[in-house]
Protein backbone atom coordinates (compact mmCIF):
# COMPACT_ATOMS: atom_id res chain seq x y z
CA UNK A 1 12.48 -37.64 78.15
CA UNK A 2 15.31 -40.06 76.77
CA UNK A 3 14.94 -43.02 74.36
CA UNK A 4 16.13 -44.96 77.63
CA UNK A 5 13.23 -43.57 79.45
CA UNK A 6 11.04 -44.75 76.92
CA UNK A 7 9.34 -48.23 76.31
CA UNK A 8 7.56 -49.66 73.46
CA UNK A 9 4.00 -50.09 73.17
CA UNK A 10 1.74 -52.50 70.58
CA UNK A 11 -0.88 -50.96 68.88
CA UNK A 12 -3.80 -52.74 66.15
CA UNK A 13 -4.28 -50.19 63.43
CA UNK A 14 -7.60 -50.10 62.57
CA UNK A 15 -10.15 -47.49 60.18
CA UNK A 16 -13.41 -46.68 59.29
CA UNK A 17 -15.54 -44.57 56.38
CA UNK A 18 -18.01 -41.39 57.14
CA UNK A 19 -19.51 -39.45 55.30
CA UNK A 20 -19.13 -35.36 57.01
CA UNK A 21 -21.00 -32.82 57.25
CA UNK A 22 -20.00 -31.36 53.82
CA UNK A 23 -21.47 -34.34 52.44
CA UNK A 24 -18.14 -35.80 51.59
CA UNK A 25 -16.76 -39.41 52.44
CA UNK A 26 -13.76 -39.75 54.53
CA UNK A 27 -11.61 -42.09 56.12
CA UNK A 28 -10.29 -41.97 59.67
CA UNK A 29 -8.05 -43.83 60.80
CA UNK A 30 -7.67 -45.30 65.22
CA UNK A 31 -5.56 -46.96 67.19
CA UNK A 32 -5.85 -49.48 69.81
CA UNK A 33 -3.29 -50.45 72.36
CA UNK A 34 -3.81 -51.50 75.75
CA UNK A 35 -2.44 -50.64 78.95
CA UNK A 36 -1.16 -52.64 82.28
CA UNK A 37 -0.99 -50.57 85.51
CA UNK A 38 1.60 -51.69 87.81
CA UNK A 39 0.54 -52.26 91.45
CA UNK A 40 2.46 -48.84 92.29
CA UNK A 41 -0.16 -47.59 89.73
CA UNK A 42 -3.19 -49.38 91.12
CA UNK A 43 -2.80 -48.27 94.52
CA UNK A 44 -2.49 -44.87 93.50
CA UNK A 45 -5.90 -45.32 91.41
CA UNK A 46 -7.51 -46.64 94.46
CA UNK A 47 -6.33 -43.70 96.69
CA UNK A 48 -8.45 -41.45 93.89
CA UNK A 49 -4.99 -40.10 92.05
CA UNK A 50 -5.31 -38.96 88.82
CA UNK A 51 -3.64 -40.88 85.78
CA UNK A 52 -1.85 -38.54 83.88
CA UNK A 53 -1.59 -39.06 79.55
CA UNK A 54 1.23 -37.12 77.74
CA UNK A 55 0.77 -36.63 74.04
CA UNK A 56 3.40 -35.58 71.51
CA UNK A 57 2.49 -36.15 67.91
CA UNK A 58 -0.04 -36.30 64.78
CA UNK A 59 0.04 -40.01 63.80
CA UNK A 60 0.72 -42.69 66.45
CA UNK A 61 1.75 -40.65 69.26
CA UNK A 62 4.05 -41.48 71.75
CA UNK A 63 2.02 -41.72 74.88
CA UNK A 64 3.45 -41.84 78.48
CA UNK A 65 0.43 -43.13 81.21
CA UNK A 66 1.09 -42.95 84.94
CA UNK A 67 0.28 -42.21 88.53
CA UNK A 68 2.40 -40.10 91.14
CA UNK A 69 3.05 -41.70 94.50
CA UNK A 70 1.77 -39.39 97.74
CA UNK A 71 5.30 -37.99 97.76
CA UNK A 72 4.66 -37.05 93.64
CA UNK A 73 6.96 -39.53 92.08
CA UNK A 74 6.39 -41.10 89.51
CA UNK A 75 5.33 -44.56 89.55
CA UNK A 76 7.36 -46.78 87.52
CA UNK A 77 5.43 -49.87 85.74
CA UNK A 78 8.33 -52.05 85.96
């Protein structure tokens, strides 16, 4: 996948304290960001597809959500 193909997403940063189960506190750190399926993308949902999530890193991953049409192309969320 290209930087073209690509679009931004917003994410809140957030974090929180446990103690594990060495006895030990740590902190862990989440991310929020939330997600608008196009109608391509609803209609798929409501015909039972799948939605597919691609993941490619450690911290704030790039994440690519989406449906497949009945032909299996991709639905765009433009």
């Amino acid at each position: 996948m290209t930087d073209e193909q690509c679009f931004s997403v917003y994410a809140a940063k957030g974090s929180y304290e446990f103690i594990g189960s060495d006895g030990k506190q740590y902190q862990a750190t989440f991310w929020t960001e939330a997600w608008k399926p196009s109608k391509e993308d609803i209609e798929a949902i409501n015909r039972g597809e799948p939605i597919y999530i691609q993941i490619h890193s450690h911290g704030l991953p790039p994440i690519s959500v989406f449906t497949l049409d009945e032909n299996g192309n991709s639905n765009d969320a433009d």
